[in-house]
Protein backbone atom coordinates (compact mmCIF):
# COMPACT_ATOMS: atom_id res chain seq x y z
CA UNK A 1 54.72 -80.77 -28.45
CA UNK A 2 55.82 -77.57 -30.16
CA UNK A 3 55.19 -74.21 -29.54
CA UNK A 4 54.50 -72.31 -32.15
CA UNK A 5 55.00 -68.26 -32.43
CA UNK A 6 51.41 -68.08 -32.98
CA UNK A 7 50.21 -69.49 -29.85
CA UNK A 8 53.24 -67.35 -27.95
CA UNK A 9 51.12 -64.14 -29.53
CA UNK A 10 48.10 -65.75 -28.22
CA UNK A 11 49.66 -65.83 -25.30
CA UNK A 12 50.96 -62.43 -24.76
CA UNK A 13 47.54 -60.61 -26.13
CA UNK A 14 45.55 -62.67 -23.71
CA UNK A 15 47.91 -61.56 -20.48
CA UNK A 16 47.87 -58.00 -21.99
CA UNK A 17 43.90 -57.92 -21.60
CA UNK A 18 44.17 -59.37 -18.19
CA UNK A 19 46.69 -57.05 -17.36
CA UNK A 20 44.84 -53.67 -18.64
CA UNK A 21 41.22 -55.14 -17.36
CA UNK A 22 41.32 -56.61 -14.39
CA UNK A 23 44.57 -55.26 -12.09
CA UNK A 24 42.40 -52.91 -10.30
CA UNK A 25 39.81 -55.48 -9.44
CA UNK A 26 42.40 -57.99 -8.18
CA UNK A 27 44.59 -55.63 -5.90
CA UNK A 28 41.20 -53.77 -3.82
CA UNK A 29 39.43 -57.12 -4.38
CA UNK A 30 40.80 -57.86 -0.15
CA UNK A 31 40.23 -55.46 2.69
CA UNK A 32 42.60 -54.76 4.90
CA UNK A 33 43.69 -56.49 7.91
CA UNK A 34 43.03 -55.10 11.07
CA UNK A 35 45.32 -53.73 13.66
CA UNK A 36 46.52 -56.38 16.00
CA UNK A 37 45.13 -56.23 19.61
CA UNK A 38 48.29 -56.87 21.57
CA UNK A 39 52.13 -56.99 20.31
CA UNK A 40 51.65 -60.88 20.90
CA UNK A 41 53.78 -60.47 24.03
CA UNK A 42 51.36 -62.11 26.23
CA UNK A 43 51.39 -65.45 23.49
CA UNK A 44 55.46 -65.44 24.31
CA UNK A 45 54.64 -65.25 27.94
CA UNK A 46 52.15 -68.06 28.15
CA UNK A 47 54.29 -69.91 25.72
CA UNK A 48 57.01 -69.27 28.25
CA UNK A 49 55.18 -70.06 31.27
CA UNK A 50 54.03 -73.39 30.04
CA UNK A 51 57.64 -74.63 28.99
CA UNK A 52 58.40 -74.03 32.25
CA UNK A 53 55.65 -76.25 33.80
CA UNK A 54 56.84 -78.78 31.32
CA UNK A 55 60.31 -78.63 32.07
CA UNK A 56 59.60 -78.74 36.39
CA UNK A 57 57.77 -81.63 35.61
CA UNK A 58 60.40 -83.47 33.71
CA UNK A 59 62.47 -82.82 36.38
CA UNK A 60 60.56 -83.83 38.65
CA UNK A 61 59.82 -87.29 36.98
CA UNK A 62 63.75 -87.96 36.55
CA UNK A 63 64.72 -87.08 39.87
């Protein structure tokens, strides 16, 4: 299959018209997110706290 120089003009006309047309549409098209709630410190500590419980009982089990 061959490309041709015709279809590369195709090409580049079509993108032009989707560039000039449609950029504004398709960067506000999404809101933006929200501020988070918390600094996701508590996650780490839970995440933490339950390695912890994992790891006493491992030890436990092996001893």
């Amino acid at each position: 299959m061959e490309i041709t120089r015709a279809s590369m003009v195709m090409v580049a006309i079509v993108t032009l018209i989707f560039a000039v047309f449609f950029p504004a549409t398709m960067a506000h098209s999404a809101a933006p997110a929200p501020a988070p709630t918390s600094d996701g410190a508590a996650i780490d500590q839970g995440i933490a706290y339950v390695l912890m419980l994992v790891a006493l009982a491992v030890t436990y089990l092996v001893h």
